[in-house]
Protein backbone atom coordinates (compact mmCIF):
# COMPACT_ATOMS: atom_id res chain seq x y z
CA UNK A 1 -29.29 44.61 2.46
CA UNK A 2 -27.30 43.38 -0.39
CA UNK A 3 -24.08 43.49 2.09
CA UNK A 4 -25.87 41.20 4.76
CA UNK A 5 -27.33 38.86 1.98
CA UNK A 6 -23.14 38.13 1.05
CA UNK A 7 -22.22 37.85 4.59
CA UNK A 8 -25.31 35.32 5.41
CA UNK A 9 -24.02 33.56 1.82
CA UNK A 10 -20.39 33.37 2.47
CA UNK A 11 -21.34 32.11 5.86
CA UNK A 12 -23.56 29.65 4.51
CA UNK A 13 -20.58 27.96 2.39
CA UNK A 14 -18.04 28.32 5.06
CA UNK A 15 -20.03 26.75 7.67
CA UNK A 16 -19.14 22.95 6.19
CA UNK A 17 -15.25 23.83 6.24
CA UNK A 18 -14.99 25.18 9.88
CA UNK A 19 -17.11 22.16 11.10
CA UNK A 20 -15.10 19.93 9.19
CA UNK A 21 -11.46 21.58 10.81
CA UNK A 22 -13.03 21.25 13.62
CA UNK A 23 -13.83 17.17 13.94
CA UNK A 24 -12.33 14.81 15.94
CA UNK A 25 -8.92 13.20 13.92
CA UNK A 26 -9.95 9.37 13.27
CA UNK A 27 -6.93 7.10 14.68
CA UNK A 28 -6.26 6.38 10.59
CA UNK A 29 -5.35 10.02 10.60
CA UNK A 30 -3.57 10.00 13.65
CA UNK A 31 -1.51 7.02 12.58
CA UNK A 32 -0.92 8.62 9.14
CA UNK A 33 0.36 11.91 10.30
CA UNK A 34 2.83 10.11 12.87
CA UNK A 35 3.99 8.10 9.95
CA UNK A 36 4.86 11.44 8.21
CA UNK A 37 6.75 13.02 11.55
CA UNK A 38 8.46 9.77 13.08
CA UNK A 39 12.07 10.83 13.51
CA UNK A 40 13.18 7.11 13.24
CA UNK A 41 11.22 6.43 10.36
CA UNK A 42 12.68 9.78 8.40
CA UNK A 43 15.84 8.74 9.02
CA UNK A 44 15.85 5.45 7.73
CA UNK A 45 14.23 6.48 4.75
CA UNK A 46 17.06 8.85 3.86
CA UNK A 47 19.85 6.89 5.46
CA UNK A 48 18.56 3.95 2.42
CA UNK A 49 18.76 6.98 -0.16
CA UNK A 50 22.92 5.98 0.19
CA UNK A 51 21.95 2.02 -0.96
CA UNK A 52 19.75 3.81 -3.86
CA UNK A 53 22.94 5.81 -4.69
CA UNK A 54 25.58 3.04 -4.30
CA UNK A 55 22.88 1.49 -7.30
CA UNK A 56 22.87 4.76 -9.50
CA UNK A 57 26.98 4.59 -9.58
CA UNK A 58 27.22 0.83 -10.25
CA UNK A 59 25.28 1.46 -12.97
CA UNK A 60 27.35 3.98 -14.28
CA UNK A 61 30.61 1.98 -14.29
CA UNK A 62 30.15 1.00 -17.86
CA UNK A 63 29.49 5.05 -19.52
CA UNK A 64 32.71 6.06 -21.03
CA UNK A 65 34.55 9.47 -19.10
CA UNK A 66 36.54 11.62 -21.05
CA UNK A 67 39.62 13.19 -19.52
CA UNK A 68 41.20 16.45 -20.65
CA UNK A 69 44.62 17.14 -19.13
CA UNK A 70 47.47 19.88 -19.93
CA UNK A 71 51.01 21.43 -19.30
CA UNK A 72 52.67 24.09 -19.85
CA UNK A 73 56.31 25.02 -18.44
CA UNK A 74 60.07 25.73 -18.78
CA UNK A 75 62.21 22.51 -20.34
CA UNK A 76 66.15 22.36 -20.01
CA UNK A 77 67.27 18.88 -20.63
CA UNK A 78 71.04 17.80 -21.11
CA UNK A 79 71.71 14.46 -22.92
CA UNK A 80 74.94 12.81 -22.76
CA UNK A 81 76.26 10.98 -26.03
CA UNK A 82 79.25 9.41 -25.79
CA UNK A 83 80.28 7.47 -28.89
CA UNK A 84 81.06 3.70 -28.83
CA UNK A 85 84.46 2.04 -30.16
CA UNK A 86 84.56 1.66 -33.85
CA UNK A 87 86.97 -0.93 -34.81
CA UNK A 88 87.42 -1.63 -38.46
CA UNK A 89 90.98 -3.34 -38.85
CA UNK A 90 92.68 -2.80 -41.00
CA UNK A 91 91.18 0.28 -42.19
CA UNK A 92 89.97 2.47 -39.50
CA UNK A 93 90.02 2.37 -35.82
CA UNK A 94 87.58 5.08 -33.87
CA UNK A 95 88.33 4.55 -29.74
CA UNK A 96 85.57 4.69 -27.28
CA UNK A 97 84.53 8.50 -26.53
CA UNK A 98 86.54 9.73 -29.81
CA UNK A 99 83.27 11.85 -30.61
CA UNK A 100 81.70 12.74 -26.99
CA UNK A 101 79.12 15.61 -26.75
CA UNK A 102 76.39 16.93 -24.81
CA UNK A 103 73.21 18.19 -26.45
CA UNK A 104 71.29 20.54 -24.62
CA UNK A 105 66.98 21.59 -25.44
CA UNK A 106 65.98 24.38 -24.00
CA UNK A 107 62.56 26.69 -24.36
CA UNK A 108 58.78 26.67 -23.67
CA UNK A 109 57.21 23.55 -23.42
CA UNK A 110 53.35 23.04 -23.34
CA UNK A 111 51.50 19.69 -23.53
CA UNK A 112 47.81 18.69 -24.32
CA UNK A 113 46.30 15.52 -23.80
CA UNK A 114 42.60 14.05 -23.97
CA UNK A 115 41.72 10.07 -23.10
CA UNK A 116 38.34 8.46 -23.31
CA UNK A 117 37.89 5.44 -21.31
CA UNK A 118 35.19 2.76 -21.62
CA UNK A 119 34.98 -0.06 -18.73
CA UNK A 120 33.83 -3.61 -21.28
CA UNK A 121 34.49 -5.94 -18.98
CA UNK A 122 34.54 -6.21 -15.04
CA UNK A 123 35.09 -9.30 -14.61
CA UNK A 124 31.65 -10.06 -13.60
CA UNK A 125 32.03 -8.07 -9.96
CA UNK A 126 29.78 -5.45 -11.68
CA UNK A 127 27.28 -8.25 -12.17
CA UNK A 128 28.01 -9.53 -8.35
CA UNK A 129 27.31 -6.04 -6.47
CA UNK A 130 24.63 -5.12 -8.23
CA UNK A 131 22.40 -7.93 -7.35
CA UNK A 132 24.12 -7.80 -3.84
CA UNK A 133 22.67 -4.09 -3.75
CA UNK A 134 19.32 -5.49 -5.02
CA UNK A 135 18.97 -7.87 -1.92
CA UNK A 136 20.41 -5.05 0.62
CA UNK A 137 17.63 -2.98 -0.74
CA UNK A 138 15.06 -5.53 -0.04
CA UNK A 139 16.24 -5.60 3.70
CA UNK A 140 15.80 -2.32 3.94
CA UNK A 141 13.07 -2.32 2.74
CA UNK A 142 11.32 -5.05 4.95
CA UNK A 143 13.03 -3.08 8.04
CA UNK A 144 11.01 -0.21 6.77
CA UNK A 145 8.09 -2.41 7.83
CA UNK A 146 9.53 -3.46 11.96
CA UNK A 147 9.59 0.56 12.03
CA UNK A 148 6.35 1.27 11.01
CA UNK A 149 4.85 -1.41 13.36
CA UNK A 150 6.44 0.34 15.86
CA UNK A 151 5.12 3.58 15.53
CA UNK A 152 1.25 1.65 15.09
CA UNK A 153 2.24 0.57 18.89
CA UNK A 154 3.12 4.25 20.18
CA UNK A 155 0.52 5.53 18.67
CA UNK A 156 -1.58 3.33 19.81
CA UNK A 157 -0.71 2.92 23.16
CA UNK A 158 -1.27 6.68 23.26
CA UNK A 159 -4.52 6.20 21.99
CA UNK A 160 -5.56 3.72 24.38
CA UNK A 161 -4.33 5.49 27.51
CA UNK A 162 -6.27 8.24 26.61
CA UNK A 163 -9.43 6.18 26.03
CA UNK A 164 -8.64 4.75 29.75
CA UNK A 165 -8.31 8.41 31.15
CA UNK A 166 -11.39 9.15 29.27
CA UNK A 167 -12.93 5.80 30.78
CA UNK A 168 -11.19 6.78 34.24
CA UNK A 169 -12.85 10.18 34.49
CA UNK A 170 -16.63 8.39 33.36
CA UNK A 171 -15.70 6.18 36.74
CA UNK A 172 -15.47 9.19 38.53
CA UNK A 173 -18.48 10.87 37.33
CA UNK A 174 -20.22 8.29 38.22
CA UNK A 175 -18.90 7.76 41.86
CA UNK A 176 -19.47 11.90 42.59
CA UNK A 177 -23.06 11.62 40.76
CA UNK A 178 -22.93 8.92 44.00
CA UNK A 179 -21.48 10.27 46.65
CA UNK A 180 -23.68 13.64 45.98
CA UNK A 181 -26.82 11.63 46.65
CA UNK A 182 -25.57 10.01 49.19
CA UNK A 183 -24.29 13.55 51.17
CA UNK A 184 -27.58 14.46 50.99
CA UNK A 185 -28.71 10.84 52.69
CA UNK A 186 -26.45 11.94 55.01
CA UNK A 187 -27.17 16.01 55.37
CA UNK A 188 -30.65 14.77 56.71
CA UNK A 189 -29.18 11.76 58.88
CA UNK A 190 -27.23 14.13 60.15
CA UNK A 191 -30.36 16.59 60.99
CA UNK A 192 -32.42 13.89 62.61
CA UNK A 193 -29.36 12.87 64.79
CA UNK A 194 -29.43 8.99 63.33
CA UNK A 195 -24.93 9.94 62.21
CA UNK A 196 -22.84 11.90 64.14
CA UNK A 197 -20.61 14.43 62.64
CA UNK A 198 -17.88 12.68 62.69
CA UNK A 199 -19.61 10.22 59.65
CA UNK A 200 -21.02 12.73 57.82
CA UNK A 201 -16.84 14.99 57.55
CA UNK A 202 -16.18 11.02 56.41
CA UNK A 203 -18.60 11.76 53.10
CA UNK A 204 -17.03 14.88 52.84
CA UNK A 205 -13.56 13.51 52.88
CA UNK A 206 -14.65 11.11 50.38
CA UNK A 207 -15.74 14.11 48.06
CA UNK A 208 -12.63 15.55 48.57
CA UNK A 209 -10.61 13.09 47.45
CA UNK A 210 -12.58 12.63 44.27
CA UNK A 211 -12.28 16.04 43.77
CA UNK A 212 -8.44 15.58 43.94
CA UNK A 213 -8.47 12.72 41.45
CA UNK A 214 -10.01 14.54 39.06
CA UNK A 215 -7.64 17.32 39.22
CA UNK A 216 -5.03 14.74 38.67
CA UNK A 217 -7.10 13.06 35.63
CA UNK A 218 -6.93 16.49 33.97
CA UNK A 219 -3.22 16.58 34.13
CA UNK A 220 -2.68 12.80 33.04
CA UNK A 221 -5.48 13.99 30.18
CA UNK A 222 -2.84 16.85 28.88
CA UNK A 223 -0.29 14.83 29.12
CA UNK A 224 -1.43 12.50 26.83
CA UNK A 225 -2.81 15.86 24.42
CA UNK A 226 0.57 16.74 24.56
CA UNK A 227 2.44 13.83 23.41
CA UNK A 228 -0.43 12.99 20.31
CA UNK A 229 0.56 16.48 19.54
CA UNK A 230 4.44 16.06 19.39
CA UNK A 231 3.81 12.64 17.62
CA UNK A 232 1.10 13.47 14.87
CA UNK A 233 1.43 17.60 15.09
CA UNK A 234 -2.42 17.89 15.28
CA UNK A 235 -3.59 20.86 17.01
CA UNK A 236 -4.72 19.91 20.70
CA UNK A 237 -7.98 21.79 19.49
CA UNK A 238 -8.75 18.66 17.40
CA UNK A 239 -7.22 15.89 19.90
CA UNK A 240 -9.30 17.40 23.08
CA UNK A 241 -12.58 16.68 21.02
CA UNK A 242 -11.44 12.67 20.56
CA UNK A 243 -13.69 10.16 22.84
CA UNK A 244 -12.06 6.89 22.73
CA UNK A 245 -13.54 3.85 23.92
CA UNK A 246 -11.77 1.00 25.34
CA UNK A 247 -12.91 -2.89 24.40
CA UNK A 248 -11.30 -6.12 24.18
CA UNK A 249 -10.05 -7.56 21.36
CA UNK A 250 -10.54 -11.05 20.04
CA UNK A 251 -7.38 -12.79 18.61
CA UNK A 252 -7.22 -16.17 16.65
CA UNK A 253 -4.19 -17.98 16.70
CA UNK A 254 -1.69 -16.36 14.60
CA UNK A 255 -1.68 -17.45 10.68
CA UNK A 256 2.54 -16.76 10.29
CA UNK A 257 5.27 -18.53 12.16
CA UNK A 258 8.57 -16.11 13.18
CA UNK A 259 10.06 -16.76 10.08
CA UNK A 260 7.43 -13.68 8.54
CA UNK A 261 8.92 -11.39 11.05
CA UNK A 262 10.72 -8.23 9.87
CA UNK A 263 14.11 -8.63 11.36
CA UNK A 264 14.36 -13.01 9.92
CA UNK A 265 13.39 -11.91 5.95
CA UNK A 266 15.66 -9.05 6.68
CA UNK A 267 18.77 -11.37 7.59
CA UNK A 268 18.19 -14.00 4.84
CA UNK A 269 18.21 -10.73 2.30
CA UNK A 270 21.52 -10.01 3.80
CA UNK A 271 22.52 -13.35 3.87
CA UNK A 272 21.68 -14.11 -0.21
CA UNK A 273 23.57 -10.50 -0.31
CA UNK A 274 26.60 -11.61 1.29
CA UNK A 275 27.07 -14.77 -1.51
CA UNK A 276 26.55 -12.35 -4.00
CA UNK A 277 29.72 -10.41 -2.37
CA UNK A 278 32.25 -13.05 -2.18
CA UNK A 279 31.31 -14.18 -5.92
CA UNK A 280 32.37 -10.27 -6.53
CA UNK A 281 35.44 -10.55 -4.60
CA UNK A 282 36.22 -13.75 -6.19
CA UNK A 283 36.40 -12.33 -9.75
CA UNK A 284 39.91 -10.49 -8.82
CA UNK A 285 41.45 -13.42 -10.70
CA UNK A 286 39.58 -12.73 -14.04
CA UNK A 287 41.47 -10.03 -16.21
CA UNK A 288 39.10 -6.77 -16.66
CA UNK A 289 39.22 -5.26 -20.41
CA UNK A 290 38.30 -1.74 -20.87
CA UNK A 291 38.25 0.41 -24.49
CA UNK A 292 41.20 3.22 -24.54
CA UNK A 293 41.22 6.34 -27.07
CA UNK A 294 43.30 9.32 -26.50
CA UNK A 295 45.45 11.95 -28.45
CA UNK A 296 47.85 14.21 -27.82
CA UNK A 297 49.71 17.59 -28.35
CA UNK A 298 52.94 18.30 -27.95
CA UNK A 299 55.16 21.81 -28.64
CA UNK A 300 58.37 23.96 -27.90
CA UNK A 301 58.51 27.59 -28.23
CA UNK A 302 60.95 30.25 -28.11
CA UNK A 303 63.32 26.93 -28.27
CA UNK A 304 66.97 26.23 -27.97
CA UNK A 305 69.15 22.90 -29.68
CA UNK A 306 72.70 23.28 -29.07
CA UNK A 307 76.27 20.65 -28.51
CA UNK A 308 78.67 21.30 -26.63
CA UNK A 309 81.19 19.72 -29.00
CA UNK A 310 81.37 19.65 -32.62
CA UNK A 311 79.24 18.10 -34.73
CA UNK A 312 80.88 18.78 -37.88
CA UNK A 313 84.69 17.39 -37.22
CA UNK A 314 87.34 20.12 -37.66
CA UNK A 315 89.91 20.25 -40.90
CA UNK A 316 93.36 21.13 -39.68
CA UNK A 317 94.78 21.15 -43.16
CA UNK A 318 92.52 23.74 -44.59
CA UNK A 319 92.14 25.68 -41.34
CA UNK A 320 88.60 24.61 -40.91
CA UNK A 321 87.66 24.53 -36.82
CA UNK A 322 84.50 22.44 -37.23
CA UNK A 323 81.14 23.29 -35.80
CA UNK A 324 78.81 22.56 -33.65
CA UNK A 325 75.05 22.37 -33.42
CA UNK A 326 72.94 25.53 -32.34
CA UNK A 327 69.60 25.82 -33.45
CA UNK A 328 67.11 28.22 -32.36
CA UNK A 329 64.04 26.95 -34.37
CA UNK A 330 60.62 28.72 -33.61
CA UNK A 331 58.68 25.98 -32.75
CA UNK A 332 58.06 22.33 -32.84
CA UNK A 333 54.85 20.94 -32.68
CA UNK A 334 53.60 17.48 -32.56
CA UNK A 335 49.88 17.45 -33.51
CA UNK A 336 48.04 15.01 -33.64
CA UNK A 337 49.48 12.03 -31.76
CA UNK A 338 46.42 9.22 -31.26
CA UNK A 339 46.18 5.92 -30.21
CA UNK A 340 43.35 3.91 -29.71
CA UNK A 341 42.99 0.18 -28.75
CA UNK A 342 41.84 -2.44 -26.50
CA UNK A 343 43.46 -2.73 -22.71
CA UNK A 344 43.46 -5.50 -20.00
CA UNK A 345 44.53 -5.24 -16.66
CA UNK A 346 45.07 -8.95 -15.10
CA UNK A 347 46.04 -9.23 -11.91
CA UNK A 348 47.87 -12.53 -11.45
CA UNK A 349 49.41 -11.91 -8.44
CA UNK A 350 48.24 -8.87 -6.26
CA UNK A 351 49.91 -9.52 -2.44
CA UNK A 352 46.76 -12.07 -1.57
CA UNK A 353 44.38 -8.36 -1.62
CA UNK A 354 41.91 -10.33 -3.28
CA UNK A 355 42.20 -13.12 -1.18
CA UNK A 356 42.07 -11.11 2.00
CA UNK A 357 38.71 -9.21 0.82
CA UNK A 358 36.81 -13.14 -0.26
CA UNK A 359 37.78 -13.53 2.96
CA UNK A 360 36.08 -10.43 4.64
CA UNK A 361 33.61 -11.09 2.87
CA UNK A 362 32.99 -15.05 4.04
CA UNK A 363 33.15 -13.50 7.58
CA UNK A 364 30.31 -10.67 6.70
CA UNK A 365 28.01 -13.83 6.00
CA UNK A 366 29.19 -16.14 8.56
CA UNK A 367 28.32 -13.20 11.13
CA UNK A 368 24.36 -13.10 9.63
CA UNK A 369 24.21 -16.04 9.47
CA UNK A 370 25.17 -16.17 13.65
CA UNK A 371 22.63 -13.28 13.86
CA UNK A 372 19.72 -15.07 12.10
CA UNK A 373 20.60 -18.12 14.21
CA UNK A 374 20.45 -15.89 17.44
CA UNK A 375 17.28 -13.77 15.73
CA UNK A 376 14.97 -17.02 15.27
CA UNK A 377 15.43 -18.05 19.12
CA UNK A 378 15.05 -14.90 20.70
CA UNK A 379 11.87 -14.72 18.41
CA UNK A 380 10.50 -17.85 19.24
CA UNK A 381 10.29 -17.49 23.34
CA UNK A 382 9.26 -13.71 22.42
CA UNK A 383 5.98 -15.29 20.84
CA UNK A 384 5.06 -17.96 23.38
CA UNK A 385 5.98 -14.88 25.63
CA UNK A 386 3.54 -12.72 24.16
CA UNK A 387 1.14 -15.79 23.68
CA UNK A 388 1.53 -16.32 27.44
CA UNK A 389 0.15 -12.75 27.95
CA UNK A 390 -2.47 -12.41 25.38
CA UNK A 391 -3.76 -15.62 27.23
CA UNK A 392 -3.39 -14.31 30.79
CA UNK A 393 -4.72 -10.20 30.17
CA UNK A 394 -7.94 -12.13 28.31
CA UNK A 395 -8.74 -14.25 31.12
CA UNK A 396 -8.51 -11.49 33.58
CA UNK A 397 -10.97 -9.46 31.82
CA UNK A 398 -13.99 -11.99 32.88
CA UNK A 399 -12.32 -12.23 36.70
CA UNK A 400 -12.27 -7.90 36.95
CA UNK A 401 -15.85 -8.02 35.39
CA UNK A 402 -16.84 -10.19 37.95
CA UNK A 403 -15.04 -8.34 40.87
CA UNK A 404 -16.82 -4.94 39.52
CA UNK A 405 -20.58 -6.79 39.47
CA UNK A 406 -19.84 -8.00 42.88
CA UNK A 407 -18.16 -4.48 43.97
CA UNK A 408 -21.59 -2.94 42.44
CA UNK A 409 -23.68 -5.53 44.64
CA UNK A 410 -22.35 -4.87 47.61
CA UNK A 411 -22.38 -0.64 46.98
CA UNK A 412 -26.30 -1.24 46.69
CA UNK A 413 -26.35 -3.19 49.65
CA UNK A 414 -24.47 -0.06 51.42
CA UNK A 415 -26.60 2.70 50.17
CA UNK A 416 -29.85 0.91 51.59
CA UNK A 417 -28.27 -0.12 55.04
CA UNK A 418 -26.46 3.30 55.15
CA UNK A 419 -30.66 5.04 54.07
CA UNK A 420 -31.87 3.00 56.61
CA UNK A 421 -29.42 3.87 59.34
CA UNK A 422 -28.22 0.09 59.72
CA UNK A 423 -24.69 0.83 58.64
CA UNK A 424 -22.23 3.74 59.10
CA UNK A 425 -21.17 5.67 56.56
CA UNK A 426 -17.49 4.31 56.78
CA UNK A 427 -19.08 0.94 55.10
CA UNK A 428 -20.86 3.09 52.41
CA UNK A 429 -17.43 4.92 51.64
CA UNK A 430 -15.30 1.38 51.46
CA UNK A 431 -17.98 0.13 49.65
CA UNK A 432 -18.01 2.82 47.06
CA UNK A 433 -14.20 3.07 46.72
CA UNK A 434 -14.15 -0.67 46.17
CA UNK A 435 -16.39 -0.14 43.03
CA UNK A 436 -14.34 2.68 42.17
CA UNK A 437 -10.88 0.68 42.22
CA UNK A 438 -12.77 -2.52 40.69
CA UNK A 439 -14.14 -0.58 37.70
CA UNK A 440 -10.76 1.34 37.07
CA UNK A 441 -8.94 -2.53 37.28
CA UNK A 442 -11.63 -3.33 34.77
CA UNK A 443 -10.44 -0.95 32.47
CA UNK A 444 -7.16 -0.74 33.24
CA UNK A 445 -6.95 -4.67 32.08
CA UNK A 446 -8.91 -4.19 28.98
CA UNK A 447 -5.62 -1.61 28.15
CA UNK A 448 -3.14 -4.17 29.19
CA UNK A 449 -4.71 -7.33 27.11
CA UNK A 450 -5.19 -4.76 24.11
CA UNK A 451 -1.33 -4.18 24.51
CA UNK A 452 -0.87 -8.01 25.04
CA UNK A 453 -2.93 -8.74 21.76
CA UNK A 454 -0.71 -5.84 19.54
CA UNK A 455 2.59 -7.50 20.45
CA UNK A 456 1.41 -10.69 19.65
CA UNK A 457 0.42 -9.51 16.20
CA UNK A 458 3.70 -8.49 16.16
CA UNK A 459 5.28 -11.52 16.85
CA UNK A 460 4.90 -12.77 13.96
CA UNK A 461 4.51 -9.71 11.87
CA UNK A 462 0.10 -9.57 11.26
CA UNK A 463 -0.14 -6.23 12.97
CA UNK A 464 -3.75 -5.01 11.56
CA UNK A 465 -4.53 -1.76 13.09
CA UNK A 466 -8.71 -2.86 11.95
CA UNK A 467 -8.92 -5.92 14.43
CA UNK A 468 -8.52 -2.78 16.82
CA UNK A 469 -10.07 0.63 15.85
């Protein structure tokens, strides 16, 4: 008992969550999951990561870095002296290379050396490519935006052609709720001899090739399941359960001119980033200062100091042979050597580098600037374009409405002449395939002015997903 009463509880509380996992996804939700999947989207994001990064470093160009460097290795150096002419008439006279000698170092060297370096002054080109960053960023940024309107129009072109299969296969419910009641008009017609046979296989042809449309609705129907699913990764459970309807949508005239669209603010952005580049360029000419601290060590080991000649001059007259030098000390150090100070680094004349790169960069802008020029007309005939079809798709809607009222007319008209044995049944069928084709134009241009009205919105960037769902 007390086993049951848990399972009846537990079922109880569970109940909500299953029914819940189980609703149909909202297009919001649809729209938010593709955002999270779309491949182009994801890769834009990260491929900006790089402008974030080329930020980050810039900003570190002014922290000090601290360098620690050493050496240690065999040393055998010769130096040549050779002694200059020492004229001192009348008293003494020393000729050129009297007192020649080479003096020889040998032994273990090693070496130590750390420098701190602090950037102080850039020139102002740090200054320049950071707010040249800053406006790339912003481009990026708006791009972001031309990229997420496009995935609003896959998904909801998805959306919509499953609404108009959904709409497609009501049409064909409707026609075989139809044609049923009118095979059995026609099963009794057929008894009482008022239709020959060859009329009533017409009705079942008809059936038929209902049948067969329907078959081919259900594969158009997956097709669609299956691309929502690749696009927002929802289970097809979920999708399968989604009843879309189709309905027109009413459009003022748009608030924004091109100059709001994605790809214009994205150019000017580059544009204002491009000035701020050749102002960095330009700065070659300004000397850059930086702060400079390092210190040293120097020693010899196991060491060496020897002439080859004498240092000491010989004595003939007391038999003294001189002597030369040959030391064998057991080290020499140097410790500490520092220096510390203030550098600059001025280029005055650097081969026209600088020069060249101003230039590059006065190209970079000059090619925007061609692209913006190029941007704004292509954008302007895209929105009279789009205008043009917004226009057009709405109009048709009240000419296919009227074409399915009359198509509907004239299938009542059928069914009573075709009851009443005035007609043959190949009038009822036209007559009923008529309605069929003028309801499925009906909704098929309800689809195409809903796609007309999106890419006006996005003509001049006012895509708002809640003036359609």
């Amino acid at each position: 008992m007390k086993s049951n009463l848990l399972i009846f509880t537990l079922g109880f509380f569970l109940l909500p969550t299953v029914g819940w996992a189980q609703s149909a996804p909202e297009f919001k939700e649809l729209l938010d999951s593709a955002m999270v999947r779309d491949s182009d989207l994801k890769m834009q994001i990260t491929q900006n990561k790089l402008t974030d990064l080329d930020e980050h470093k810039l900003k570190d160009i002014f922290l000090p870095t601290l360098e620690v460097s050493g050496q240690v290795g065999y040393i055998n150096a010769t130096a040549r002296l050779t002694s200059p002419e020492i004229n001192l008439a009348p008293f003494i006279r020393i000729p050129e290379g009297s007192f020649n000698n080479n003096l020889n170092i040998s032994g273990f060297s090693g070496i130590a050396k750390t420098e701190a370096k602090m950037l102080l002054y850039s020139g102002g080109k740090v200054k320049y490519l950071k707010k040249a960053i800053e406006e790339k960023k912003m481009s990026e940024d708006i791009l972001l935006e031309k990229t997420k309107d496009e995935v609003v129009a896959t998904i909801s072109k998805a959306y919509d052609q499953l609404a108009l299969v959904h709409q497609s296969k009501r049409v064909l419910d409707e026609s075989k709720k139809r044609l049923d009641i009118n095979r059995k008009t026609a099963d009794k017609a057929l008894g009482y001899g008022l239709i020959t046979p060859y009329d009533h296989k017409k009705i079942e042809l008809a059936q038929a090739t209902l049948d067969a449309k329907v078959v081919e609705y259900e594969g158009k129907k997956e097709l669609l399941l299956t691309q929502l699913f690749i696009l927002t990764g929802i289970q097809k459970e979920r999708l399968r359960m989604i009843e879309p309807v189709l309905s027109q949508v009413e459009l003022l005239n748009p608030e924004n001119g091109i100059e709001k669209r994605a790809e214009v603010r994205a150019l000017e952005h580059g544009i204002v980033a491009a000035d701020y580049k050749i102002k960095a360029e330009r700065t070659w000419m300004i000397p850059k200062v930086q702060l400079m601290a390092s210190a040293y060590y120097i020693g010899l080991y196991g060491s060496r100091i020897k002439t080859s000649e004498n240092v000491i001059p010989a004595v003939p007259a007391i038999g003294y042979e001189g002597a030369k030098l040959d030391w064998r000390p057991t080290n020499i150090n140097i410790l500490p050597l520092f220096t510390a100070g203030v550098g600059f680094k001025w280029e005055i004349f650097d081969g026209r580098e600088g020069k060249h790169a101003e230039e590059t960069a006065r190209i970079g802008k000059e090619v925007l600037l061609n692209k913006k020029e190029d941007a704004l007309k292509k954008l302007t005939l895209n929105l009279a374009n789009n205008q043009t079809n917004y226009d057009i798709a709405t109009a048709q809607i009240a000419l296919k409405s009227k074409q399915k009222e009359l198509a509907k007319n004239a299938l009542v008209q059928a069914e009573k002449e075709f009851r009443y044995g005035i007609s043959k049944s190949s009038q009822l069928i036209e007559a009923e395939s008529d309605l069929e084709a003028a309801e499925l134009e009906y909704q098929n241009t309800i689809f195409n002015q809903r796609r007309a009205g999106i890419e006006l919105m996005r003509s001049t960037q006012e895509l708002d997903i809640t003036r359609l769902y």
